[in-house]
Protein backbone atom coordinates (compact mmCIF):
# COMPACT_ATOMS: atom_id res chain seq x y z
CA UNK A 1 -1.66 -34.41 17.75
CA UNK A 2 -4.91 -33.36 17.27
CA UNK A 3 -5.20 -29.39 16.61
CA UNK A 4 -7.64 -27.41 19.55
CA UNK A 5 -8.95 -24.12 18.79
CA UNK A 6 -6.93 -21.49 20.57
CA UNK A 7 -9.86 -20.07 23.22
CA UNK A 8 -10.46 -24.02 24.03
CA UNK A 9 -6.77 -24.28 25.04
CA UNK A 10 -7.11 -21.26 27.48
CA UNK A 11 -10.26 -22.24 28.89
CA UNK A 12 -8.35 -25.94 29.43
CA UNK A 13 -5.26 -23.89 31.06
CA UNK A 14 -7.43 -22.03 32.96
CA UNK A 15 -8.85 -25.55 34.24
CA UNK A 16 -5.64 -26.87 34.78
CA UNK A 17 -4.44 -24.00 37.02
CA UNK A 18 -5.63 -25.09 40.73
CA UNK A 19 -3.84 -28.29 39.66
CA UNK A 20 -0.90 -26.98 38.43
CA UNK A 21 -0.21 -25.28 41.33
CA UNK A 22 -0.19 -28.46 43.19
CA UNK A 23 2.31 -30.14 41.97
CA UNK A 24 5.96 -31.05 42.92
CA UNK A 25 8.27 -28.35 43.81
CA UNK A 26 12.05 -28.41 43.10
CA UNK A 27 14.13 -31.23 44.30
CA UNK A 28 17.90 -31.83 44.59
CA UNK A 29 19.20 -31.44 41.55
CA UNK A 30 17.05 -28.88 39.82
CA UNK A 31 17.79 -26.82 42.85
CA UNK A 32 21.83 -27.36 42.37
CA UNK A 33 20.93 -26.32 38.80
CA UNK A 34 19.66 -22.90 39.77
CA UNK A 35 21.94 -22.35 41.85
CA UNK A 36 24.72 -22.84 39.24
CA UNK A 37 23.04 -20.73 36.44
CA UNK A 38 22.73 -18.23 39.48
CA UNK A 39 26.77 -18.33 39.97
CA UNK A 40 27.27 -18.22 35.61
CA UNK A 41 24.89 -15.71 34.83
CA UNK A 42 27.76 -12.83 33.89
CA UNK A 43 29.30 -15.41 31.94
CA UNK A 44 25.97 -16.21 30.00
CA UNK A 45 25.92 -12.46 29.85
CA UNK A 46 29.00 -11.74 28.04
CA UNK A 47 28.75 -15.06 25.85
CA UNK A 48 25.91 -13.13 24.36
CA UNK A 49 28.09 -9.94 24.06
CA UNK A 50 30.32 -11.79 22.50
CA UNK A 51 27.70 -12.98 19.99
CA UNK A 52 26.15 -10.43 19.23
CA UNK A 53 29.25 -8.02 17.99
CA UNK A 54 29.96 -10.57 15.29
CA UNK A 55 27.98 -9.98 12.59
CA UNK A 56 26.09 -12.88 11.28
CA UNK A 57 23.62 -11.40 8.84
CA UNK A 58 21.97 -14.18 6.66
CA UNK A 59 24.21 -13.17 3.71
CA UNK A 60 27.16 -12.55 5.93
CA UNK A 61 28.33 -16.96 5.52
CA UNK A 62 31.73 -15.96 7.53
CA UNK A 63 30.12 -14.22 10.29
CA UNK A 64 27.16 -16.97 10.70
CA UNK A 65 30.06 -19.60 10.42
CA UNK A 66 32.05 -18.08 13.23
CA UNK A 67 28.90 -17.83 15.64
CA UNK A 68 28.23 -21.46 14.86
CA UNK A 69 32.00 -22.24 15.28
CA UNK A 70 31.71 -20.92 19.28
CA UNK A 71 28.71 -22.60 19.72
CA UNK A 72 29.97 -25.95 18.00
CA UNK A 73 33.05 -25.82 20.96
CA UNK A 74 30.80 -25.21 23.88
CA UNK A 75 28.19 -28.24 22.84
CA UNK A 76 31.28 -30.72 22.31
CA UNK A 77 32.36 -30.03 25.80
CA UNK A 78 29.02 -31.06 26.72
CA UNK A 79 29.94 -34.20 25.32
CA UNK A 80 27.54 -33.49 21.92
CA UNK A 81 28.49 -35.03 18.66
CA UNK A 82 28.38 -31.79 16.51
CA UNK A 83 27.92 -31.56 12.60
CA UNK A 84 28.06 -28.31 10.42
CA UNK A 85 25.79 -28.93 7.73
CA UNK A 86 26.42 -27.66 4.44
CA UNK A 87 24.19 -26.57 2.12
CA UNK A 88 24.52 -26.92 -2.02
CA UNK A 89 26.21 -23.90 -3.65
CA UNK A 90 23.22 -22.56 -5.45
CA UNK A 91 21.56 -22.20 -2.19
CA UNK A 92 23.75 -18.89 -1.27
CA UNK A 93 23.49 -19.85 2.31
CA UNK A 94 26.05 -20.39 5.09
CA UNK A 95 24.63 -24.05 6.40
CA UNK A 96 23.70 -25.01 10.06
CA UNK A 97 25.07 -26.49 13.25
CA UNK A 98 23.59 -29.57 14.39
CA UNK A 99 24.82 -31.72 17.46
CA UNK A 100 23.50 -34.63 18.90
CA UNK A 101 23.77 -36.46 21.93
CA UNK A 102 22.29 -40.51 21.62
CA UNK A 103 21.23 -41.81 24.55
CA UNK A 104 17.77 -44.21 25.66
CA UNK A 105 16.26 -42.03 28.97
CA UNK A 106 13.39 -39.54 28.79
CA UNK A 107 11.91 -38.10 25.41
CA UNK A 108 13.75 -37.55 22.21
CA UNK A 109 14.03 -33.91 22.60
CA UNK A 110 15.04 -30.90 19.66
CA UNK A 111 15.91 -28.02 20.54
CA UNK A 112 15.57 -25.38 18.00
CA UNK A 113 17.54 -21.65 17.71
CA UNK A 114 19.50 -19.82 14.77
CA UNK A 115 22.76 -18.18 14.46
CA UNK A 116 21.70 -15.63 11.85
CA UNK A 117 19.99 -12.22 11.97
CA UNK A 118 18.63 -9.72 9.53
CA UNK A 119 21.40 -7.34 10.13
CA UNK A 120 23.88 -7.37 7.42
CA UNK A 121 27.87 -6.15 7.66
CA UNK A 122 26.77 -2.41 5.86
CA UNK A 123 23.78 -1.90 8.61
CA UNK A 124 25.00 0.40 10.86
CA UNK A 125 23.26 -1.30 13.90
CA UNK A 126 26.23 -3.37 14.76
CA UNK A 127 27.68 -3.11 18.38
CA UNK A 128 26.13 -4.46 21.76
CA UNK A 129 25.67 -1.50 24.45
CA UNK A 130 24.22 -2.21 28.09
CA UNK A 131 22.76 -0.04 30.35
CA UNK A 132 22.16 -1.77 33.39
CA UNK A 133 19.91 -4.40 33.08
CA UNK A 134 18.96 -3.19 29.29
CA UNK A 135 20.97 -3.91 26.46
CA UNK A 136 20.45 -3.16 22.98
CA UNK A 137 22.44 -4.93 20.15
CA UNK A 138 21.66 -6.65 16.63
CA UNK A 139 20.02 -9.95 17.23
CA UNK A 140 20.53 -9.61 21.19
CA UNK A 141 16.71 -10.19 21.48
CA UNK A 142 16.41 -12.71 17.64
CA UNK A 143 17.85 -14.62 18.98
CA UNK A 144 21.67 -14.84 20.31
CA UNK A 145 20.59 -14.73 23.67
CA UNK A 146 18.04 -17.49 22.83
CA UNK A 147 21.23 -19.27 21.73
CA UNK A 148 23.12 -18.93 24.95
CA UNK A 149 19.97 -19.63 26.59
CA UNK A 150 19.58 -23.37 25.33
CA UNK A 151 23.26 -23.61 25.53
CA UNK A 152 23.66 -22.78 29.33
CA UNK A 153 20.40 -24.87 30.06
CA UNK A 154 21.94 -27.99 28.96
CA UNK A 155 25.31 -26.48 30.58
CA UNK A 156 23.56 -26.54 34.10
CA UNK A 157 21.96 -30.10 33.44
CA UNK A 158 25.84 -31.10 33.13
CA UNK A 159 26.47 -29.76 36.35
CA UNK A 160 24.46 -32.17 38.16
CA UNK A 161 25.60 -34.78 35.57
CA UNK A 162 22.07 -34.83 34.20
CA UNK A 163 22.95 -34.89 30.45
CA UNK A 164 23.92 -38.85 30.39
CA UNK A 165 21.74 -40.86 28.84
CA UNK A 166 19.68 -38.04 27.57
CA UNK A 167 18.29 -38.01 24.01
CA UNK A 168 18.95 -34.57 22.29
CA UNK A 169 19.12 -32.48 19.10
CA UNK A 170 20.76 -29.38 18.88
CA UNK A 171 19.55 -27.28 15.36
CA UNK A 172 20.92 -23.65 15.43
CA UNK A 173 19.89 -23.04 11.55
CA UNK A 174 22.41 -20.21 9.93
CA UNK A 175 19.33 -18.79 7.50
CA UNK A 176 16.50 -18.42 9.37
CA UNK A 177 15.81 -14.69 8.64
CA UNK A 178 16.08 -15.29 5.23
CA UNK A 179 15.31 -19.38 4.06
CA UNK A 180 17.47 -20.38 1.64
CA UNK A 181 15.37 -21.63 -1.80
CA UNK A 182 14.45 -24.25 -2.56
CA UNK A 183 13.13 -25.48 1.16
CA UNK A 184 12.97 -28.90 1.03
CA UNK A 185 17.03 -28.36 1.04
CA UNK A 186 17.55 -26.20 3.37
CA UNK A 187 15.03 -27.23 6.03
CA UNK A 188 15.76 -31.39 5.14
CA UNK A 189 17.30 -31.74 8.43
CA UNK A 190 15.44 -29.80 10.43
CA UNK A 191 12.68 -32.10 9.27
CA UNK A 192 14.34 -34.96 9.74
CA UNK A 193 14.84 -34.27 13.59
CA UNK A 194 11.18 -33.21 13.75
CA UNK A 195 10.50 -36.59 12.37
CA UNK A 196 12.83 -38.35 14.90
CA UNK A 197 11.54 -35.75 18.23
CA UNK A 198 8.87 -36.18 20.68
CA UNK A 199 9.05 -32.62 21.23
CA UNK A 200 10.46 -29.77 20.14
CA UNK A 201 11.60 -27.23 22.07
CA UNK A 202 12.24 -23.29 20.81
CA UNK A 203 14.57 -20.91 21.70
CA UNK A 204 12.77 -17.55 20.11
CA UNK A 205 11.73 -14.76 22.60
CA UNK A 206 9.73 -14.89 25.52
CA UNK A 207 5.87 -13.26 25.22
CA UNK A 208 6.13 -11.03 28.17
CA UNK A 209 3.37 -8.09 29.01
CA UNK A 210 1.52 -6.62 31.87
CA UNK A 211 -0.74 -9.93 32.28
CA UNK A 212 1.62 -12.80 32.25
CA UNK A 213 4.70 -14.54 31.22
CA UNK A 214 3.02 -16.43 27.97
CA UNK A 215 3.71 -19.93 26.36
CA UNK A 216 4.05 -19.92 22.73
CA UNK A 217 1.91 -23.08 21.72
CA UNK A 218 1.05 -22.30 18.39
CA UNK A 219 2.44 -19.82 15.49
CA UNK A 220 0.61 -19.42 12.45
CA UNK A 221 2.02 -20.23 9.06
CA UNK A 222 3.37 -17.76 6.58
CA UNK A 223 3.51 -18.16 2.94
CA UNK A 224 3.04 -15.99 -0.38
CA UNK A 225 0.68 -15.62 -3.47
CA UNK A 226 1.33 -13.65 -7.04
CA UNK A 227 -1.70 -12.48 -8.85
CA UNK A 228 -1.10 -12.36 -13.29
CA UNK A 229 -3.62 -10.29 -14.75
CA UNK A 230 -4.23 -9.66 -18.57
CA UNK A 231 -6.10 -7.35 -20.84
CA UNK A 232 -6.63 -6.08 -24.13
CA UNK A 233 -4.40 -3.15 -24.69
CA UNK A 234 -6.57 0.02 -26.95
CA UNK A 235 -7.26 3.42 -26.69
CA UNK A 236 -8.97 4.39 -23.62
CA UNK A 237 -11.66 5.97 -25.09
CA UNK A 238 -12.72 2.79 -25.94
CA UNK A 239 -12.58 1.17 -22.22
CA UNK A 240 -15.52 -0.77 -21.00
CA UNK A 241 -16.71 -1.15 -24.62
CA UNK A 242 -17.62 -4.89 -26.00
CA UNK A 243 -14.13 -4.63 -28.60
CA UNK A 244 -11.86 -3.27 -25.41
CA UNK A 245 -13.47 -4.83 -21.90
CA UNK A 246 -12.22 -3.24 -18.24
CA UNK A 247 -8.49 -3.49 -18.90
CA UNK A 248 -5.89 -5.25 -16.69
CA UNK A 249 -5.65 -2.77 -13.65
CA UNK A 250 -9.43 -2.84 -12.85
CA UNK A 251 -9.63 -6.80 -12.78
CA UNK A 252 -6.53 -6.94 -10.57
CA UNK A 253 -8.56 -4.00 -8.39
CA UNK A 254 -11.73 -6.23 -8.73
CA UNK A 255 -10.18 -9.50 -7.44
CA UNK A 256 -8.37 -7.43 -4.62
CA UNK A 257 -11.88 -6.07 -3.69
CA UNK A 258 -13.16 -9.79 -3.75
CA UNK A 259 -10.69 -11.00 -1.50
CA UNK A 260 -11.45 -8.47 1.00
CA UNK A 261 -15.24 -9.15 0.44
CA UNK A 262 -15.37 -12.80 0.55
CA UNK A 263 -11.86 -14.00 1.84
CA UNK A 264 -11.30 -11.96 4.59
CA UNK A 265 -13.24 -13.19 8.07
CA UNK A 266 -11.79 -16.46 9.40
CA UNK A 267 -9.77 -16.07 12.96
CA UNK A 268 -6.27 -15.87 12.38
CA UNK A 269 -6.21 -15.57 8.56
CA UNK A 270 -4.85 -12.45 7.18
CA UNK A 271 -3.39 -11.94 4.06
CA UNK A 272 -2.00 -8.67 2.27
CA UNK A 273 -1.06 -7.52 -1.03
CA UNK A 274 2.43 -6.30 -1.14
CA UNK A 275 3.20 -4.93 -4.48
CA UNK A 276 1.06 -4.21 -7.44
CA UNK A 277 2.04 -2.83 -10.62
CA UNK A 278 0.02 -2.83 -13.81
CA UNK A 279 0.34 -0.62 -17.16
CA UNK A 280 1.17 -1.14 -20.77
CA UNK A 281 4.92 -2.90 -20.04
CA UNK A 282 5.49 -4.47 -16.65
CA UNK A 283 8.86 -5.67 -15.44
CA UNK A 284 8.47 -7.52 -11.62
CA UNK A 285 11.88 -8.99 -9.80
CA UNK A 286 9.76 -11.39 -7.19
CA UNK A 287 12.79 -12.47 -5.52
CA UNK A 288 13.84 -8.63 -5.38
CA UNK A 289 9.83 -7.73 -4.88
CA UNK A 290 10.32 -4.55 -7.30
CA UNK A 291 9.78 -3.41 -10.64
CA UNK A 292 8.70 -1.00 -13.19
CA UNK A 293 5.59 -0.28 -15.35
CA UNK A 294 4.90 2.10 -17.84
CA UNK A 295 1.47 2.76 -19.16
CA UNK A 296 -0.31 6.11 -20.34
CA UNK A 297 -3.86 7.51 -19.39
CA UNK A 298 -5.43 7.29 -22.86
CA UNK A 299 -3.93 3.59 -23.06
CA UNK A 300 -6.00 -0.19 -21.29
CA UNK A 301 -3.61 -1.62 -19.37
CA UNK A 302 -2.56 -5.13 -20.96
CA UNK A 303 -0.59 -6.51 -17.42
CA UNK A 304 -0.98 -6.16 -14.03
CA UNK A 305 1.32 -8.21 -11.21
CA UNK A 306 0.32 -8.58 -7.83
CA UNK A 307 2.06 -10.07 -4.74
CA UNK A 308 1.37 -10.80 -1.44
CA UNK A 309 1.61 -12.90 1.58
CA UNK A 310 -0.84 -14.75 3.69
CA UNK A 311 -0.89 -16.36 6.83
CA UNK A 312 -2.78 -19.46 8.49
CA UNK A 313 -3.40 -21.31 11.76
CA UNK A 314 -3.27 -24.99 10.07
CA UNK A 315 -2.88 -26.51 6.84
CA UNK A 316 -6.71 -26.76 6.33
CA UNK A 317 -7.08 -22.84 6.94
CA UNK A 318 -4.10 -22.34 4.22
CA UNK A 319 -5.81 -24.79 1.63
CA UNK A 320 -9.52 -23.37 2.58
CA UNK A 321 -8.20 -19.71 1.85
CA UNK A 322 -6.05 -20.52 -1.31
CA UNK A 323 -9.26 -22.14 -2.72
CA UNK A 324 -11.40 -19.38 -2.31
CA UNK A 325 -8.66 -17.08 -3.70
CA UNK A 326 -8.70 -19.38 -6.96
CA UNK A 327 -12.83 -18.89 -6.82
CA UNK A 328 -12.38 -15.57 -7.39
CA UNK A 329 -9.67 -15.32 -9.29
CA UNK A 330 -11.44 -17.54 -11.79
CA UNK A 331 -14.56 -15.35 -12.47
CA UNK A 332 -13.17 -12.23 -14.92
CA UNK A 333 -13.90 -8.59 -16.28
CA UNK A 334 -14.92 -8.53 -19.65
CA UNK A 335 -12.14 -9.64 -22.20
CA UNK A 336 -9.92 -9.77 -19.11
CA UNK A 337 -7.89 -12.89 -17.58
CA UNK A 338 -5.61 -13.97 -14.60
CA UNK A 339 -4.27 -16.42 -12.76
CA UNK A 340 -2.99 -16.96 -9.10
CA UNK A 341 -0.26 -18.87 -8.15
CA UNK A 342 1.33 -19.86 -4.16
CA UNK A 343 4.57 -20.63 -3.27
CA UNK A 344 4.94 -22.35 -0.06
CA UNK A 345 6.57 -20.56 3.38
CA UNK A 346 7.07 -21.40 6.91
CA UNK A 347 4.07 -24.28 7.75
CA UNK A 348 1.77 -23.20 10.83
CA UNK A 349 2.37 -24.60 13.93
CA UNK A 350 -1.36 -25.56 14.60
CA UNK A 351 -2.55 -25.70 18.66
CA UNK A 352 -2.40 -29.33 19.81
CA UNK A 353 -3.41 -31.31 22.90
CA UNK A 354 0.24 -32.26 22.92
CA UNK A 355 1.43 -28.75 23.12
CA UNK A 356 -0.79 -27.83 25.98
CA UNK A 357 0.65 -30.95 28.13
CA UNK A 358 4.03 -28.75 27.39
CA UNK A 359 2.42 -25.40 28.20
CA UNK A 360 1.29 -27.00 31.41
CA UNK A 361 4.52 -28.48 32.37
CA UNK A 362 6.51 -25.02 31.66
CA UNK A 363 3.83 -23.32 33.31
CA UNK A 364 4.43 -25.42 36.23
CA UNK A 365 7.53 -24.89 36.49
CA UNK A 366 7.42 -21.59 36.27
CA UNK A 367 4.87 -21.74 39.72
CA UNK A 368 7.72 -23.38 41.27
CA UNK A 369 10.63 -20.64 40.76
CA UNK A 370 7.45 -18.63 42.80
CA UNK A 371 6.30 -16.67 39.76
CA UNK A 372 2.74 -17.33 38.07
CA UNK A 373 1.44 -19.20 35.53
CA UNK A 374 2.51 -19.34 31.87
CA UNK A 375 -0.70 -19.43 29.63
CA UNK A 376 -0.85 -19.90 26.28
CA UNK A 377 -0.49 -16.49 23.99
CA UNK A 378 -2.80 -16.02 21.38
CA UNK A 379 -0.80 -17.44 18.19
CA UNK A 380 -1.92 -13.48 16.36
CA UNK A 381 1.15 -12.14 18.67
CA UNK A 382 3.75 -14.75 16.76
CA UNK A 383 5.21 -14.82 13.52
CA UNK A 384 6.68 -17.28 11.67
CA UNK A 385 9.51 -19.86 13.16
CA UNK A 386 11.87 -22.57 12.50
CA UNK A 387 9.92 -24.53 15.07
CA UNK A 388 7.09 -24.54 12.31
CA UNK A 389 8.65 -26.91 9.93
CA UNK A 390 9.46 -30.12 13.11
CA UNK A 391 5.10 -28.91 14.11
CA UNK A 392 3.33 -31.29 11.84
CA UNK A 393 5.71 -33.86 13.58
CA UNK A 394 6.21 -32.97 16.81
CA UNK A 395 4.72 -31.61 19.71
CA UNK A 396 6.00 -28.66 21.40
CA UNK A 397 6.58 -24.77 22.34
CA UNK A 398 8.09 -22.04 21.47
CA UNK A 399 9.53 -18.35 23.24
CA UNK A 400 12.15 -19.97 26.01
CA UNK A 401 14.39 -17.31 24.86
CA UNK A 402 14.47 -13.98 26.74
CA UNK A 403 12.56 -11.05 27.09
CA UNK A 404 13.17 -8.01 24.32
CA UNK A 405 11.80 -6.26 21.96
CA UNK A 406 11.91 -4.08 18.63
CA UNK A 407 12.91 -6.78 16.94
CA UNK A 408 14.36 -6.54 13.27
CA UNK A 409 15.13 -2.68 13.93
CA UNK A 410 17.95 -0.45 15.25
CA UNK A 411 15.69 -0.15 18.36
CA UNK A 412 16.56 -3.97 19.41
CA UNK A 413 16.93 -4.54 23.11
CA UNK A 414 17.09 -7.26 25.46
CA UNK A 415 16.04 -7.31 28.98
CA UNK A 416 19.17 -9.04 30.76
CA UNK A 417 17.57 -9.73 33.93
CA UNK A 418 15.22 -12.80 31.92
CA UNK A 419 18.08 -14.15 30.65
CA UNK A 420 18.94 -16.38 34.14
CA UNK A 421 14.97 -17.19 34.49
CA UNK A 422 14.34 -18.17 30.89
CA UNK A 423 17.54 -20.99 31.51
CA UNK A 424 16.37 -21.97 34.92
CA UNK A 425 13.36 -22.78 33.09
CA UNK A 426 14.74 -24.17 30.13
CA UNK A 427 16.80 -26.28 32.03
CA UNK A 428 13.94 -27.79 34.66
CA UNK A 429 12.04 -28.57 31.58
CA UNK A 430 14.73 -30.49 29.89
CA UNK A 431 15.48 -32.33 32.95
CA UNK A 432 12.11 -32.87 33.70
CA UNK A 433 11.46 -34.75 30.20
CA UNK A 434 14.92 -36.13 30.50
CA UNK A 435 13.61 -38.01 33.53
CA UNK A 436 10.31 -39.17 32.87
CA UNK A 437 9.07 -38.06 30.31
CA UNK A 438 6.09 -37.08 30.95
């Protein structure tokens, strides 16, 4: 899966587009599939009603339990194998639903959603309320309609008894807000399905804006960084003198100035600095990301904690960046010193050739429901995903959930009317690579 740089995947969409919209229309059974969804679509509706007025904050196990629990009965109808998957106490997490159907047609397909959101039970955004076509509701847009979505995809593909034989993997995670520590744990599984997929398929929202419906080929990485700085304490009288030196808080400003200078400047690499504090006495919570500091203005600061988060289009950009972060870490302030450490996050999921084959197909298929092409968004516009961890692995896309936005506020709202078209094309996509594959 070799990685393309994002403006040489649009200019290859942009190739591919007189071809595209060449290609086969709908036959037989996709037809009887949209037809179906067409006929189910309040029932979709309220399943994500439903849904959505149980709380299933990270923290909240019972609530994300009970989602998975509805979802675990609808997939064994299907005929799935389903598996709750619990995690080791000191984890603090609820677990995940996995089922699995083992056939030998088409590609080995995972599909990826969660059953968690970031809305805990004393948030007071709690209830589901439409208004015609709009609805607002915690996690309506991230992601329990994304849920249904999958769900009723491979609902319709039963239908026209297109789910035998298939190959598929089911992961709704129950901690995807908030990863569960340490990751190897809680994302083993996950990892292991990447490892067994041909493609990966997720469920997060649809990219939708006043140029196009967008495919979600690529998502940059996310991980964080804490900066240690030391000095010698002394009266400040003395600062800047050969006994005394600059002090803690102007290294830590100086290395903050440096990475703007000299780190800053690659596409899609950003990075911030979240929390400082610096002073005589510093006390920093980094799991909490708070603290305290006390210091004086005729005292040197002895300590100063930084921390921050960064963000990267491949593994190369993420070691290229950290490196250079070390290079200037490592030159110091007179009688000053620090340190840097990194703490690994979400991986990127880096453009491939194999996504764009993906992109093409969904884009295609998109042509043939008579709406335009889906190119592929700029990976700047995405955050983070569970979809990142099966990318080194795996090719595929991401945003086959519906259209919303506001996400992770009270403001939350899902545009209903998506909901049918993002499982009509879910489900002509996993029929189509059912079939053959290709």
């Amino acid at each position: 899966m070799p990685m393309m740089n994002f403006r040489t995947v649009m200019i290859a969409v942009l190739l591919c587009m007189p071809v595209m919209s060449c290609m086969a229309q709908l036959n037989d059974e996709e037809a009887a599939m949209l037809a179906w969804i067409d006929s189910r679509e309040p029932k979709a509706l309220e399943l994500i009603e439903q849904l959505v007025n149980i709380n299933s904050g990270t923290m909240n196990h019972a609530g994300v339990r009970t989602v998975g629990g509805i979802l675990d009965g609808e997939l064994a109808d299907l005929g799935f194998d389903t598996e709750w998957i619990e995690l080791p106490e000191e984890v603090d997490r609820a677990g995940h639903l996995f089922a699995r159907r083992n056939g030998d047609r088409g590609k080995r397909l995972l599909l990826i959603g969660h059953l968690d959101t970031v809305f805990e039970p004393d948030d007071a955004f709690q209830t589901f309320v439409r208004d015609g076509a709009h609805a607002t509701g915690p996690g309506a847009m991230d992601m329990k309609s994304g849920d249904v979505i999958l769900l009723y995809a491979l609902k319709a593909l039963s239908e026209v008894d297109a789910l035998a034989g298939t190959q598929i993997v089911v992961a709704y995670s129950g901690d995807e807000e908030s990863p569960g520590s340490p990751l190897a744990a809680t994302r083993r599984d996950l990892i292991e399905a990447g490892q067994w997929a041909e493609i990966a398929l997720g469920f997060e929202e649809a990219t939708v804006d006043d140029q196009a419906e967008w495919a979600v080929t690529s998502r940059r990485g996310s991980s964080s960084w804490r900066l240690e700085v030391t000095g010698r304490q002394a009266h400040s009288s003395q600062i800047f003198s050969e006994q005394v030196g600059a002090g803690a808080i102007f290294e830590a400003a100086r290395i903050l100035a440096d990475f703007y200078a000299e780190v800053r400047g690659e596409e899609y690499l950003t990075f911030n600095a979240g929390t400082i504090l610096g002073g005589t006495v510093v006390d920093y919570d980094s799991v909490q990301t708070r603290g305290e500091a006390f210091g004086k203005n005729n005292v040197v600061p002895q300590r100063a904690i930084v921390q921050g988060g960064i963000r990267t289009i491949s593994s190369q950009q993420l070691e290229w960046a950290r490196e250079a972060m070390r290079n200037v870490v490592a030159r110091h302030l007179p009688l000053t010193d620090a340190s840097i450490s990194f703490s690994d996050g979400y991986p990127a999921m880096a453009p491939t050739e194999g996504n764009l084959r993906i992109q093409e197909m969904i884009s295609t298929i998109n042509r043939d429901l008579g709406r335009g092409p889906m190119p592929a968004v700029d990976p700047s516009r995405r955050g983070a995903a569970d979809i990142s961890f099966v990318a080194p692995f795996t090719d595929g896309i991401d945003g086959l959930g519906g259209r919303g936005g506001n996400g992770h506020s009270p403001e939350e709202w899902l545009d209903l009317e998506s909901v049918p078209l993002a499982i009509k094309r879910a489900a002509i996509l996993i029929y189509r690579l059912s079939r053959n594959g290709n």
